[in-house]
N, C-alpha and C. Protein backbone atom coordinates (compact mmCIF):
# COMPACT_ATOMS: atom_id res chain seq x y z
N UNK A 1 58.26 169.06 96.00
CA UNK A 1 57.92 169.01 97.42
C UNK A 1 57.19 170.27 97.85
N UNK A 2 58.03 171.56 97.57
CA UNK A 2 57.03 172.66 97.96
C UNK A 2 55.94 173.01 97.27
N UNK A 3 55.77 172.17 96.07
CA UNK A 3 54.46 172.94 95.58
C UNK A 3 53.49 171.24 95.98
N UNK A 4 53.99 170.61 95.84
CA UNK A 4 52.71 169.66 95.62
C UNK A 4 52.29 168.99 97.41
N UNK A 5 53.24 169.33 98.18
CA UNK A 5 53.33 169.17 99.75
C UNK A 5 52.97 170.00 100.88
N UNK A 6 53.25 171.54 100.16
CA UNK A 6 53.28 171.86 101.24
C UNK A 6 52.54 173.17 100.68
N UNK A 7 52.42 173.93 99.68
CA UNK A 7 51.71 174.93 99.15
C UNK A 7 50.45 174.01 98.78
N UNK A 8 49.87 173.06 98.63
CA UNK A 8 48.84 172.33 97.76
C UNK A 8 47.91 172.05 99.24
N UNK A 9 48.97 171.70 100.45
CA UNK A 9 48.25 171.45 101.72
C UNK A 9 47.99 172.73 102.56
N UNK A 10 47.99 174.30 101.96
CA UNK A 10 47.50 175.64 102.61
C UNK A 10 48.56 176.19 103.34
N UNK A 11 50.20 175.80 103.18
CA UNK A 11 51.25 176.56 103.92
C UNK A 11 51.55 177.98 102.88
N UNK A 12 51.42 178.77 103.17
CA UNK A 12 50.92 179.82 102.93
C UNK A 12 52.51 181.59 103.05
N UNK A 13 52.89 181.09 103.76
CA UNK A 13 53.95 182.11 104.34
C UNK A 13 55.17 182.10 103.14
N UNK A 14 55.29 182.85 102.95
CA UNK A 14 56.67 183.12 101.51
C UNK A 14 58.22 182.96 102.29
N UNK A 15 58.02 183.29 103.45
CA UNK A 15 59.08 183.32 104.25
C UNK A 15 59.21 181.92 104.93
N UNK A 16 58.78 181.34 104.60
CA UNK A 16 58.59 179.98 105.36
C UNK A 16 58.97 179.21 104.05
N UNK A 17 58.33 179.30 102.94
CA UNK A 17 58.36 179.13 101.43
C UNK A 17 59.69 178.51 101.43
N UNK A 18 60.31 180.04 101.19
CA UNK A 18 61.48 180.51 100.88
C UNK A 18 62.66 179.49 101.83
N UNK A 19 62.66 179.63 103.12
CA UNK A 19 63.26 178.92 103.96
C UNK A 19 63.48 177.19 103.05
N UNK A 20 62.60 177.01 102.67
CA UNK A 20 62.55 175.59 102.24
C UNK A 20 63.28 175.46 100.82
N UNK A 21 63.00 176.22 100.42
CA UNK A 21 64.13 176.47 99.46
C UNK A 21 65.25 176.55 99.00
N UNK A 22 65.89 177.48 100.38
CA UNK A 22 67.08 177.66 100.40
C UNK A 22 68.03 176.66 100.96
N UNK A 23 67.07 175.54 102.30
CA UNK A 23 67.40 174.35 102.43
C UNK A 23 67.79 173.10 102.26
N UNK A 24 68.22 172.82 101.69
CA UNK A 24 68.75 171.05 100.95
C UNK A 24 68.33 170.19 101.94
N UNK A 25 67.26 169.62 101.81
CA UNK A 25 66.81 168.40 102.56
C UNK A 25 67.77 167.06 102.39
N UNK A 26 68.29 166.98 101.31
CA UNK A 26 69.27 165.93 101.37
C UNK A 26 70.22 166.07 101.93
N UNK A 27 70.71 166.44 102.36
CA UNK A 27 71.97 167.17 103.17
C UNK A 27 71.52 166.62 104.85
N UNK A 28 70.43 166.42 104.93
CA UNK A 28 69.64 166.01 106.32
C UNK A 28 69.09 164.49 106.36
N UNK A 29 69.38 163.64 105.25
CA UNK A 29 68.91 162.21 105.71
C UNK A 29 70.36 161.71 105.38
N UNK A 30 70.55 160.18 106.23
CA UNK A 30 71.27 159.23 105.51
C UNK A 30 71.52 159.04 103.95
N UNK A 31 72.79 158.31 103.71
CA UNK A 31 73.41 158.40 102.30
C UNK A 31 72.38 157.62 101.65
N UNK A 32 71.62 156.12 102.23
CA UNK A 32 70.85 155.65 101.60
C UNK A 32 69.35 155.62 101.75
N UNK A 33 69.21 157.08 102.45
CA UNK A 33 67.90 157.54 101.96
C UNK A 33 67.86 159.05 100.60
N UNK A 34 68.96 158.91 100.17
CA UNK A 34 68.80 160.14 99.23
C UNK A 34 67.60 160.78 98.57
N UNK A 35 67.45 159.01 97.97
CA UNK A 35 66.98 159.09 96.98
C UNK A 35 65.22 159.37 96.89
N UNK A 36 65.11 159.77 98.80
CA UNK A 36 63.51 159.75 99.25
C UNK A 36 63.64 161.18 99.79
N UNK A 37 64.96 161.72 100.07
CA UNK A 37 64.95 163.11 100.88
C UNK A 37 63.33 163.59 100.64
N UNK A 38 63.26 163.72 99.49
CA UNK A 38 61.98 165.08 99.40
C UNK A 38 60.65 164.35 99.28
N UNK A 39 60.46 162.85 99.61
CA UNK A 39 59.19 162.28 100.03
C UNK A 39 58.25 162.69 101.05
N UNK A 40 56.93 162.61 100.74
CA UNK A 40 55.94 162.59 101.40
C UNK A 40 55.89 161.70 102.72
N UNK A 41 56.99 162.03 103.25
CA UNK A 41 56.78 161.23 104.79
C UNK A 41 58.25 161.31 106.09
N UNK A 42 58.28 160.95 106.81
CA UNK A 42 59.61 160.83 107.46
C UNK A 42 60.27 160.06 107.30
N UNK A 43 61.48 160.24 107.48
CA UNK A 43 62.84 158.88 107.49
C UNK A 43 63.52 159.10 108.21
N UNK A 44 64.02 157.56 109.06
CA UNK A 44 65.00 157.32 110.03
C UNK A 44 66.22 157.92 109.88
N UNK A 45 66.61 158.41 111.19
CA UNK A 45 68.22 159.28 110.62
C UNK A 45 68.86 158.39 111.85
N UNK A 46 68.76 157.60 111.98
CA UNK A 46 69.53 156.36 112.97
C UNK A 46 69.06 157.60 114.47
N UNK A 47 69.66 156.23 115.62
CA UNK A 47 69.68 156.44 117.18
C UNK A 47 68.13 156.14 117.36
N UNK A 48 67.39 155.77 116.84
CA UNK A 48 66.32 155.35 117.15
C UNK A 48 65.30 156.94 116.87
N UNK A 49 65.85 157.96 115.92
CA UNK A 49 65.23 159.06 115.80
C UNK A 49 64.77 159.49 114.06
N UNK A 50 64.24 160.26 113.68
CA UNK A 50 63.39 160.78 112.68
C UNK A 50 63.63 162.18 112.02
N UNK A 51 63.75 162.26 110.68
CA UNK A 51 63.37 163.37 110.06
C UNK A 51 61.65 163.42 110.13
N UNK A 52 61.31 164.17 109.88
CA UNK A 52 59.98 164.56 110.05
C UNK A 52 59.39 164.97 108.63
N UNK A 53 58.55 164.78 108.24
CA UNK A 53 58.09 164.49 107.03
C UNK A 53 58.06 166.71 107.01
N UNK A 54 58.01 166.65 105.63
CA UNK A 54 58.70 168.13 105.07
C UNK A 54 57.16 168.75 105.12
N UNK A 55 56.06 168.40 105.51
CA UNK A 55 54.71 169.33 105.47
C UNK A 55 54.46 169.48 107.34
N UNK A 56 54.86 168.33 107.67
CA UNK A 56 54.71 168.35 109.44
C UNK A 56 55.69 169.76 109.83
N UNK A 57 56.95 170.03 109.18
CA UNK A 57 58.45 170.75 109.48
C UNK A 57 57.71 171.95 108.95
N UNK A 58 56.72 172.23 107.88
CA UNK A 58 56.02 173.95 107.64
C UNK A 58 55.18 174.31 108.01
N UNK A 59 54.58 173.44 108.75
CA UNK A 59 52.99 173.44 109.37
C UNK A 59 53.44 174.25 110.90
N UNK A 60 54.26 173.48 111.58
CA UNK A 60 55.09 174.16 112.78
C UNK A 60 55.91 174.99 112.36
N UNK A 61 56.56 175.25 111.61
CA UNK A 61 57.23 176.42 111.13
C UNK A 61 56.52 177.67 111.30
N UNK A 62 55.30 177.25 110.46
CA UNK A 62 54.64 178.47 109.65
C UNK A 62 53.98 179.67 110.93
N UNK A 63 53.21 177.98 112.07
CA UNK A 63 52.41 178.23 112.85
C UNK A 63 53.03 179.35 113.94
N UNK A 64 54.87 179.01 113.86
CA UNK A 64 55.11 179.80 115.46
C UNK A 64 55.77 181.68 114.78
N UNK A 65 55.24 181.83 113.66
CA UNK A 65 55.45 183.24 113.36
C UNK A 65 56.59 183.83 113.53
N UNK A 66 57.54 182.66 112.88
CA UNK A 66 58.82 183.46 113.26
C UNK A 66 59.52 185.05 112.57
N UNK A 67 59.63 185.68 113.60
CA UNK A 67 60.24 187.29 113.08
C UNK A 67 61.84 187.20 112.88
N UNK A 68 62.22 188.38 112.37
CA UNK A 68 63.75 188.09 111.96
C UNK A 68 65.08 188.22 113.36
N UNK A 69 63.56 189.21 114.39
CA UNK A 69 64.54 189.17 115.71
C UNK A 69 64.75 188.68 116.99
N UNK A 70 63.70 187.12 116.36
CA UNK A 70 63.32 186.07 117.51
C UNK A 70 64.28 185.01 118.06
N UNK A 71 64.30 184.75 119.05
CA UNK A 71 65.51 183.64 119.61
C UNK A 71 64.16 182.48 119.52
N UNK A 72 64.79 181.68 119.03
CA UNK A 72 63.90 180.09 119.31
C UNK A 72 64.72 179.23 119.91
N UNK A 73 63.72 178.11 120.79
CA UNK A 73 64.23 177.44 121.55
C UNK A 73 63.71 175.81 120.94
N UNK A 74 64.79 174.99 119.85
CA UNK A 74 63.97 174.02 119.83
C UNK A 74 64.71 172.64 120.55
N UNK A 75 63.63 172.08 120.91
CA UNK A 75 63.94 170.71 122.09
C UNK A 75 63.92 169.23 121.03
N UNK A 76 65.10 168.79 120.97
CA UNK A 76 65.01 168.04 119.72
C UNK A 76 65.44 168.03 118.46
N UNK A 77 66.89 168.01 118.80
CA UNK A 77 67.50 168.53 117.66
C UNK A 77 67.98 167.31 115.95
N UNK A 78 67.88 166.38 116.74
CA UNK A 78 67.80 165.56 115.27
C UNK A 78 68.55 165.66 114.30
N UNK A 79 68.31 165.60 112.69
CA UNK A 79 68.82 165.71 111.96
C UNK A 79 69.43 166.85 111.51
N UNK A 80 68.53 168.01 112.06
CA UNK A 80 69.53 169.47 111.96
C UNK A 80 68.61 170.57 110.84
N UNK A 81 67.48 169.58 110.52
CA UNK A 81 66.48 169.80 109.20
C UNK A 81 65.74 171.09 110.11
N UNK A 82 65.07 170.82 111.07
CA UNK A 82 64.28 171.94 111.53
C UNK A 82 65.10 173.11 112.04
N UNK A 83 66.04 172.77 112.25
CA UNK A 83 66.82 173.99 112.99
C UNK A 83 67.64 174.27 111.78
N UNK A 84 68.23 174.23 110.92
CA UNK A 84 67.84 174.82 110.03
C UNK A 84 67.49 175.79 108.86
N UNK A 85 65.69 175.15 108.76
CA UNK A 85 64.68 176.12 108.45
C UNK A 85 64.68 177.20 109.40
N UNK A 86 64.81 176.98 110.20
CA UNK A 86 64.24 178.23 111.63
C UNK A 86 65.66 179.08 111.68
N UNK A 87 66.78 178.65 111.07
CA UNK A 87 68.11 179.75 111.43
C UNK A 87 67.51 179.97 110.53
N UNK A 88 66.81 180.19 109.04
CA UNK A 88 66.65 181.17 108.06
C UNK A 88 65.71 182.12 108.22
N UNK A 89 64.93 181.86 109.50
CA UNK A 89 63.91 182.86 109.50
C UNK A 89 64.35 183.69 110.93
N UNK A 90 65.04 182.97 112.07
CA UNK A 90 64.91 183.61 113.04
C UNK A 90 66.61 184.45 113.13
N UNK A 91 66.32 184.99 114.50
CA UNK A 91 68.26 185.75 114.70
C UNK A 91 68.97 184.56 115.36
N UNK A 92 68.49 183.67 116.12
CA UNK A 92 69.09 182.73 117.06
C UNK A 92 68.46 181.62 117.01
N UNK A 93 69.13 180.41 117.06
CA UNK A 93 67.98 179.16 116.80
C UNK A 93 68.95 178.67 118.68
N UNK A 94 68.46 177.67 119.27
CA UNK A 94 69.42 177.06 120.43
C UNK A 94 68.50 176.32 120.65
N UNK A 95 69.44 174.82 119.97
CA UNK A 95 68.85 173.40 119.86
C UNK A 95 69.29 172.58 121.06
N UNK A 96 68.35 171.58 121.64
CA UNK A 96 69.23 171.03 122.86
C UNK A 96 68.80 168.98 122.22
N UNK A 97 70.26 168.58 122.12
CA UNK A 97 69.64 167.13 121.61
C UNK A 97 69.77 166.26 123.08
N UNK A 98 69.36 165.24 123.20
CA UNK A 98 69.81 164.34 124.10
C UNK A 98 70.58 163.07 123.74
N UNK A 99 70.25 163.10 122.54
CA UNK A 99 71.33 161.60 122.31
C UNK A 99 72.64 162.51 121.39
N UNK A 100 74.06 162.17 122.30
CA UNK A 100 75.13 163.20 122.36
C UNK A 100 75.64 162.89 120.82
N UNK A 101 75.64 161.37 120.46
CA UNK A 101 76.71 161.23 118.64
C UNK A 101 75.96 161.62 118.06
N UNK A 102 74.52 162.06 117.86
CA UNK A 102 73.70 162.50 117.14
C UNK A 102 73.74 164.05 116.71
N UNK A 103 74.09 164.39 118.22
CA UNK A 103 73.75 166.14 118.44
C UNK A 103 75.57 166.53 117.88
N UNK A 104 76.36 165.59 118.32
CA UNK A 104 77.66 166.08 117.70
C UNK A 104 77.89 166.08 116.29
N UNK A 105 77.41 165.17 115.51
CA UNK A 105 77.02 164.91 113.81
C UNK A 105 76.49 166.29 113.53
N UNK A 106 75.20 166.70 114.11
CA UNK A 106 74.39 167.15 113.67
C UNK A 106 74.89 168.66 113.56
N UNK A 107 75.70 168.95 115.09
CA UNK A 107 76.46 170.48 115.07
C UNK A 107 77.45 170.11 113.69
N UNK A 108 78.54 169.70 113.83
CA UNK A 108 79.11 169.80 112.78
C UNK A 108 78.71 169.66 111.20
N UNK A 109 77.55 169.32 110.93
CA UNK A 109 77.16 169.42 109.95
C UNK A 109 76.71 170.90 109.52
N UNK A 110 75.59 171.45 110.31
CA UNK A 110 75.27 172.66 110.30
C UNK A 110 76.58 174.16 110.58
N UNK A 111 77.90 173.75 110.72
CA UNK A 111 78.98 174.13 110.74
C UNK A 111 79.40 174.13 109.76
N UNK A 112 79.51 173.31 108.92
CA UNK A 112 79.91 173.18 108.13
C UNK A 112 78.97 173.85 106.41
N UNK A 113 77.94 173.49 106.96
CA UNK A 113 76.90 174.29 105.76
C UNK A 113 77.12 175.47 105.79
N UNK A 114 77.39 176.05 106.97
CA UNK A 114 77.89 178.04 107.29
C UNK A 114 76.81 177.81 108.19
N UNK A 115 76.10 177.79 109.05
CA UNK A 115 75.29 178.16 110.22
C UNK A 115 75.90 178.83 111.26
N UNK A 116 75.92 180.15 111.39
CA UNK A 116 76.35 180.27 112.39
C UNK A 116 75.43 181.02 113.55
N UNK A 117 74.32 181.20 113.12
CA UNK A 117 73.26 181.77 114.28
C UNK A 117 72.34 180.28 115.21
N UNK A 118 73.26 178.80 114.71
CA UNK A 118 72.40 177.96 115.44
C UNK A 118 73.40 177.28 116.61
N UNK A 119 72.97 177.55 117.85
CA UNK A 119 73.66 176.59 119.10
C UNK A 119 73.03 175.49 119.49
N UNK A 120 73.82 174.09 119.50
CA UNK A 120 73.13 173.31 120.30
C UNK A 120 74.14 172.78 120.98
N UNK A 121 73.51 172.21 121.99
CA UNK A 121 73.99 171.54 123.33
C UNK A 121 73.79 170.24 123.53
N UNK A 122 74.06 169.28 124.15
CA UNK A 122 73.51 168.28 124.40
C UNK A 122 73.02 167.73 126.04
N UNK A 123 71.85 167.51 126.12
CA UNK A 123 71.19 167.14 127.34
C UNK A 123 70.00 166.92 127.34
N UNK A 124 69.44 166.86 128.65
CA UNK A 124 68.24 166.86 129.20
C UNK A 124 66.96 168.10 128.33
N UNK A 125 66.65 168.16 127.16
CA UNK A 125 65.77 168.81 126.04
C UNK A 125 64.71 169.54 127.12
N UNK A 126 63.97 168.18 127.98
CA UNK A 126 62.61 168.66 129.09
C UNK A 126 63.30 170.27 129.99
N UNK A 127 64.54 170.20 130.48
CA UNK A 127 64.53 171.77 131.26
C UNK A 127 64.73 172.22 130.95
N UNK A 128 64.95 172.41 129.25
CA UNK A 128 65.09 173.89 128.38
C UNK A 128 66.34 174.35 128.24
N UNK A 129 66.68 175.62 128.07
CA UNK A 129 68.37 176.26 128.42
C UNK A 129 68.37 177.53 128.84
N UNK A 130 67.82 177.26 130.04
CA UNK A 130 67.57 178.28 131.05
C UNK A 130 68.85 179.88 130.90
N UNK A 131 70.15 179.51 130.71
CA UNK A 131 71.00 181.13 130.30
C UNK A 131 70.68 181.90 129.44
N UNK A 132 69.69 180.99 128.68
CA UNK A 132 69.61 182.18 127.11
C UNK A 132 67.90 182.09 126.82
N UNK A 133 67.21 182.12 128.00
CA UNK A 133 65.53 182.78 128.43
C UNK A 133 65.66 183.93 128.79
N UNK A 134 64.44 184.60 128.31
CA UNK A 134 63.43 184.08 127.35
C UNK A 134 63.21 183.62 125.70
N UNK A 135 62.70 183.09 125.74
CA UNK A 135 62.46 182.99 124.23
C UNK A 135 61.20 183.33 123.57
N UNK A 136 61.33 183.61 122.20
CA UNK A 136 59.80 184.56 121.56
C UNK A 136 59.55 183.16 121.13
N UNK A 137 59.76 181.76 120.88
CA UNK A 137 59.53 180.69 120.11
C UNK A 137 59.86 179.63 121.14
N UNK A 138 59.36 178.84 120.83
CA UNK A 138 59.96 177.35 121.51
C UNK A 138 58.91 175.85 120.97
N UNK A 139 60.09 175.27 120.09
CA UNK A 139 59.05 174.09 119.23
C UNK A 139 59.74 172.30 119.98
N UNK A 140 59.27 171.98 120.22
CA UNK A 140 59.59 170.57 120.66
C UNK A 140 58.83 169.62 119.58
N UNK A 141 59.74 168.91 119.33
CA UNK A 141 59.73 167.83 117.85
C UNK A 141 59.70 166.65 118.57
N UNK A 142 59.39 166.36 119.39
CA UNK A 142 58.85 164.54 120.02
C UNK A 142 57.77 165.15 121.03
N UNK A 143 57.25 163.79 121.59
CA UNK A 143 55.89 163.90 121.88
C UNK A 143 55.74 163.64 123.23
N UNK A 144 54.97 164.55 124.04
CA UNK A 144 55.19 164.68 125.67
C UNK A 144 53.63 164.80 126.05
N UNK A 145 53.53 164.18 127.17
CA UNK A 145 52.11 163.54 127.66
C UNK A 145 52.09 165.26 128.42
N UNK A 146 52.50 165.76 128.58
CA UNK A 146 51.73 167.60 129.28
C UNK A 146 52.87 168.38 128.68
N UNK A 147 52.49 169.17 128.71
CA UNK A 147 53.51 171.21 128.21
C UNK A 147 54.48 170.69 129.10
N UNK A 148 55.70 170.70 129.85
CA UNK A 148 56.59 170.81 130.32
C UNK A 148 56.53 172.28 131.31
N UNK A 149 56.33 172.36 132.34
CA UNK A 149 56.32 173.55 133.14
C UNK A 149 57.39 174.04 133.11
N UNK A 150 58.89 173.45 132.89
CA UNK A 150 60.25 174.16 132.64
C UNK A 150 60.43 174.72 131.70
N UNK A 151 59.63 174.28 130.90
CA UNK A 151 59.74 174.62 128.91
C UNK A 151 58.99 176.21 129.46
N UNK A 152 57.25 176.18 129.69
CA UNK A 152 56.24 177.27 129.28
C UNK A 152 57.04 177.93 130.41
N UNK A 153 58.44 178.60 131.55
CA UNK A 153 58.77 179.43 132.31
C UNK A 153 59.42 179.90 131.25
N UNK A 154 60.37 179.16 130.03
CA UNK A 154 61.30 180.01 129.50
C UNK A 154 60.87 181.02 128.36
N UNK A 155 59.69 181.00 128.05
CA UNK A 155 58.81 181.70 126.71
C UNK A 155 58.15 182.95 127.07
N UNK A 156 58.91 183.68 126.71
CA UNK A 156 58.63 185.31 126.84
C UNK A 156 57.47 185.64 126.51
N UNK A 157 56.79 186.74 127.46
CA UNK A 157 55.29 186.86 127.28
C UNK A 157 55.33 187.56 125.70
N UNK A 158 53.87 186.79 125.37
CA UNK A 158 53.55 187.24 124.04
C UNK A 158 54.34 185.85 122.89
N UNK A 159 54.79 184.90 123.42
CA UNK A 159 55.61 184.22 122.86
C UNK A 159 54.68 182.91 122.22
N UNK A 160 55.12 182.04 121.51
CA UNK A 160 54.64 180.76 120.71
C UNK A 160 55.03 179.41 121.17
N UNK A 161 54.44 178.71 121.41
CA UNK A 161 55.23 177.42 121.33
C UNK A 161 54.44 176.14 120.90
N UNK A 162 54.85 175.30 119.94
CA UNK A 162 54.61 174.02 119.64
C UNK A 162 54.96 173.09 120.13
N UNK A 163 53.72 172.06 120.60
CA UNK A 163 54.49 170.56 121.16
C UNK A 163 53.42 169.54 120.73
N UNK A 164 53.43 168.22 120.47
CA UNK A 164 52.91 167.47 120.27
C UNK A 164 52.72 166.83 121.77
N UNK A 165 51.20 166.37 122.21
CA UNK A 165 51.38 166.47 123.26
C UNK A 165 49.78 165.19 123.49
N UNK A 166 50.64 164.33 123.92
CA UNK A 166 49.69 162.51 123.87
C UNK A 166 50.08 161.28 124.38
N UNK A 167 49.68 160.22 124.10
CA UNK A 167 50.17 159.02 124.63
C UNK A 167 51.57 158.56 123.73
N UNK A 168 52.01 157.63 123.53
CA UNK A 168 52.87 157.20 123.15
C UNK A 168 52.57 156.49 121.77
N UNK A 169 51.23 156.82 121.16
CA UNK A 169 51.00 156.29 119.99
C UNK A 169 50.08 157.59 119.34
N UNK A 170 49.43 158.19 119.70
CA UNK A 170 49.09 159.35 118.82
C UNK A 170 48.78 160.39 120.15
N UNK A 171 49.06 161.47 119.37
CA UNK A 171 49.12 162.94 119.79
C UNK A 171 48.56 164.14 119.13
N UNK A 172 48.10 165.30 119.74
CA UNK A 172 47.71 166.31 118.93
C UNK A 172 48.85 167.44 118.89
N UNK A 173 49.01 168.20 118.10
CA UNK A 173 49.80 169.12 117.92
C UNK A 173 49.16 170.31 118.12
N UNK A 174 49.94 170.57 119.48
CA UNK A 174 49.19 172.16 119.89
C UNK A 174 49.77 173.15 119.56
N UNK A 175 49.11 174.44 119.50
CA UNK A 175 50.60 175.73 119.47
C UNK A 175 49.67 176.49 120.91
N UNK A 176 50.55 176.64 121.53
CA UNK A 176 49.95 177.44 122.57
C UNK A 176 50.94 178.91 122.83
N UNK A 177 49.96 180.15 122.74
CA UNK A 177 50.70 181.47 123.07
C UNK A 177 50.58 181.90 124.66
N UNK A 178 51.30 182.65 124.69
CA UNK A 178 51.09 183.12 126.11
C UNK A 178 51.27 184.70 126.12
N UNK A 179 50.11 185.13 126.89
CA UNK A 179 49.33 185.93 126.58
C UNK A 179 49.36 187.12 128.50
N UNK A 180 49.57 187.99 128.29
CA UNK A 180 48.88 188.61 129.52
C UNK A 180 47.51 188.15 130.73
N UNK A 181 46.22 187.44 129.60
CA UNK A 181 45.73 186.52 130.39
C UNK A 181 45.81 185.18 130.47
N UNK A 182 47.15 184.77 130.51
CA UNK A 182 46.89 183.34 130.25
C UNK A 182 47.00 182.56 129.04
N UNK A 183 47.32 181.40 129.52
CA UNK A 183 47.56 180.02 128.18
C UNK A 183 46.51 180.18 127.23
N UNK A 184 46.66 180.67 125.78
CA UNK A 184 45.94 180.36 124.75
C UNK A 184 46.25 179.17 123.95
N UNK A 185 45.32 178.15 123.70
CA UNK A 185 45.62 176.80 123.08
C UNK A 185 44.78 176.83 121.80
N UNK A 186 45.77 176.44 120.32
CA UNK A 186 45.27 175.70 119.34
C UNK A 186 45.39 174.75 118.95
N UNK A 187 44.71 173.49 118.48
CA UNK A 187 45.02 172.32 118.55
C UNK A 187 44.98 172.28 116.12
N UNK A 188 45.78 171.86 116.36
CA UNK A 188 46.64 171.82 115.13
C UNK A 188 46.16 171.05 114.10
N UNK A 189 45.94 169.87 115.11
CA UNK A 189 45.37 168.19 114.81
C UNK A 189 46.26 167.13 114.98
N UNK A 190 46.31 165.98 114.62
CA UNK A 190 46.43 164.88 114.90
C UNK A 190 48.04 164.49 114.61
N UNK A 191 48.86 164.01 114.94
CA UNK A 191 50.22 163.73 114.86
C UNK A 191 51.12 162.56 115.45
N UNK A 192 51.96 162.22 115.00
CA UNK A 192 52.69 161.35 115.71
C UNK A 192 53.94 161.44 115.75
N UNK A 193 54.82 161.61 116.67
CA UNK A 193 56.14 162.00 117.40
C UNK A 193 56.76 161.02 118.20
N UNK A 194 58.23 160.64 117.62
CA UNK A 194 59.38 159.73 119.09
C UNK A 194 58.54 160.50 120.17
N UNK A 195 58.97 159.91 121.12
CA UNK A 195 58.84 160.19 122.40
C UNK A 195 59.96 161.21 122.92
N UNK A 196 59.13 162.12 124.12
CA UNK A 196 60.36 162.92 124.35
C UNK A 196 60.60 162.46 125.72
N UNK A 197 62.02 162.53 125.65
CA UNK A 197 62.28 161.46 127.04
C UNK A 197 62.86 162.54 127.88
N UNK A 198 63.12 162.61 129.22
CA UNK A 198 63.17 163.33 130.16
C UNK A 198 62.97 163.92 131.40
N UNK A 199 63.67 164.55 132.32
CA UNK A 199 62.81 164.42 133.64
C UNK A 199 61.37 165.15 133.71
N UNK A 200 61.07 165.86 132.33
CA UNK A 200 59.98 166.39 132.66
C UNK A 200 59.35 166.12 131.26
N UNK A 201 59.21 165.01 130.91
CA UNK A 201 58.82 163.98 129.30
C UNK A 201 58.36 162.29 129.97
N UNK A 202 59.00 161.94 129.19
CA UNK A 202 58.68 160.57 129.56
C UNK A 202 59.57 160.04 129.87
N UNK A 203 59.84 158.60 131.24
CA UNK A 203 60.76 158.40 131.74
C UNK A 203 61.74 157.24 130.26
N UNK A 204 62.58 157.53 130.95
CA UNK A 204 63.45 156.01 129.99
C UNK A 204 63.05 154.74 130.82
């Protein structure tokens, strides 16, 4: 997976590398997807949600520069796969899921692996977790028709953030920094993401 996926497609960072390494992707899908954990693509982890294919998970990894003394904020907590990679690189990961048997699986799993620099919560993902802003990072893993104005208040100047950001059938993946003058935008390319549902996402 890391050499023919994700080093072969220009992910580049040793520390990002490494993260993937130290990770067990099987440990993050269903019992009867084992046998695909480290495939070239995503797989259903039930609730109507997604692992994310393992080159999409280093591409955003790689992109939001995580340092060893960064708090990240990711919206979308899922299988527990991205958060994670990101407790191995950052000091604080604080995941917020919205679908609650999912996000309760998902804490206790990462409890159980030894995680102890990752918090998640369960709720509303779109207003962020406003007690523990700012953040140097903030990655949202489903797909939202604008930036979230609650999300870009909690991201500390000088800070990163990734979102996939489109209709409900394809999206581009931006990373946008924020900067002393203003929103800097890179567009990543082309992607496809669940939907992120929420008062400041898409309605249910």
């Amino acid at each position: 997976m890391i050499n023919q996926q994700l080093i072969a497609r220009g992910i580049k960072d040793e520390k990002v590398l490494e993260a993937f390494r130290r990770v067990p992707r099987h440990k993050f899908v269903r019992p009867e997807d084992k046998d695909s954990s480290y495939d070239d693509g995503p797989l259903p982890i039930g609730q109507g949600q997604t692992i994310s294919q393992p080159y999409i998970v280093a591409l955003m990894t790689e992109a939001l520069e995580i340092e060893g003394n960064d708090k990240v904020l990711e919206i979308g907590t899922g299988s527990g796969y991205q958060a994670a990679i990101l407790a191995e690189l950052a000091r604080e990961v604080y995941s917020i899921e919205r679908v609650s048997q999912l996000g309760e699986i998902t804490q206790n799993k990462l409890k159980d692996m030894g995680y102890t620099n990752i918090f998640i919560k369960i709720g509303d993902g779109t207003k962020g977790w406003g007690e523990n802003a700012p953040y140097n990072a903030i990655i949202i893993t489903a797909a939202s028709p604008k930036v979230p104005s609650s999300l870009w208040k909690q991201l500390a100047m000088g800070g990163r953030m990734i979102i996939p950001v489109g209709d409900l059938t394809s999206q581009n993946l931006l990373l946008l920094k924020k900067t002393d003058k203003g929103r800097v935008k890179y567009n990543l390319g082309g992607c496809r993401f669940v939907p992120l549902l929420g008062e400041n996402g898409w309605r249910d």
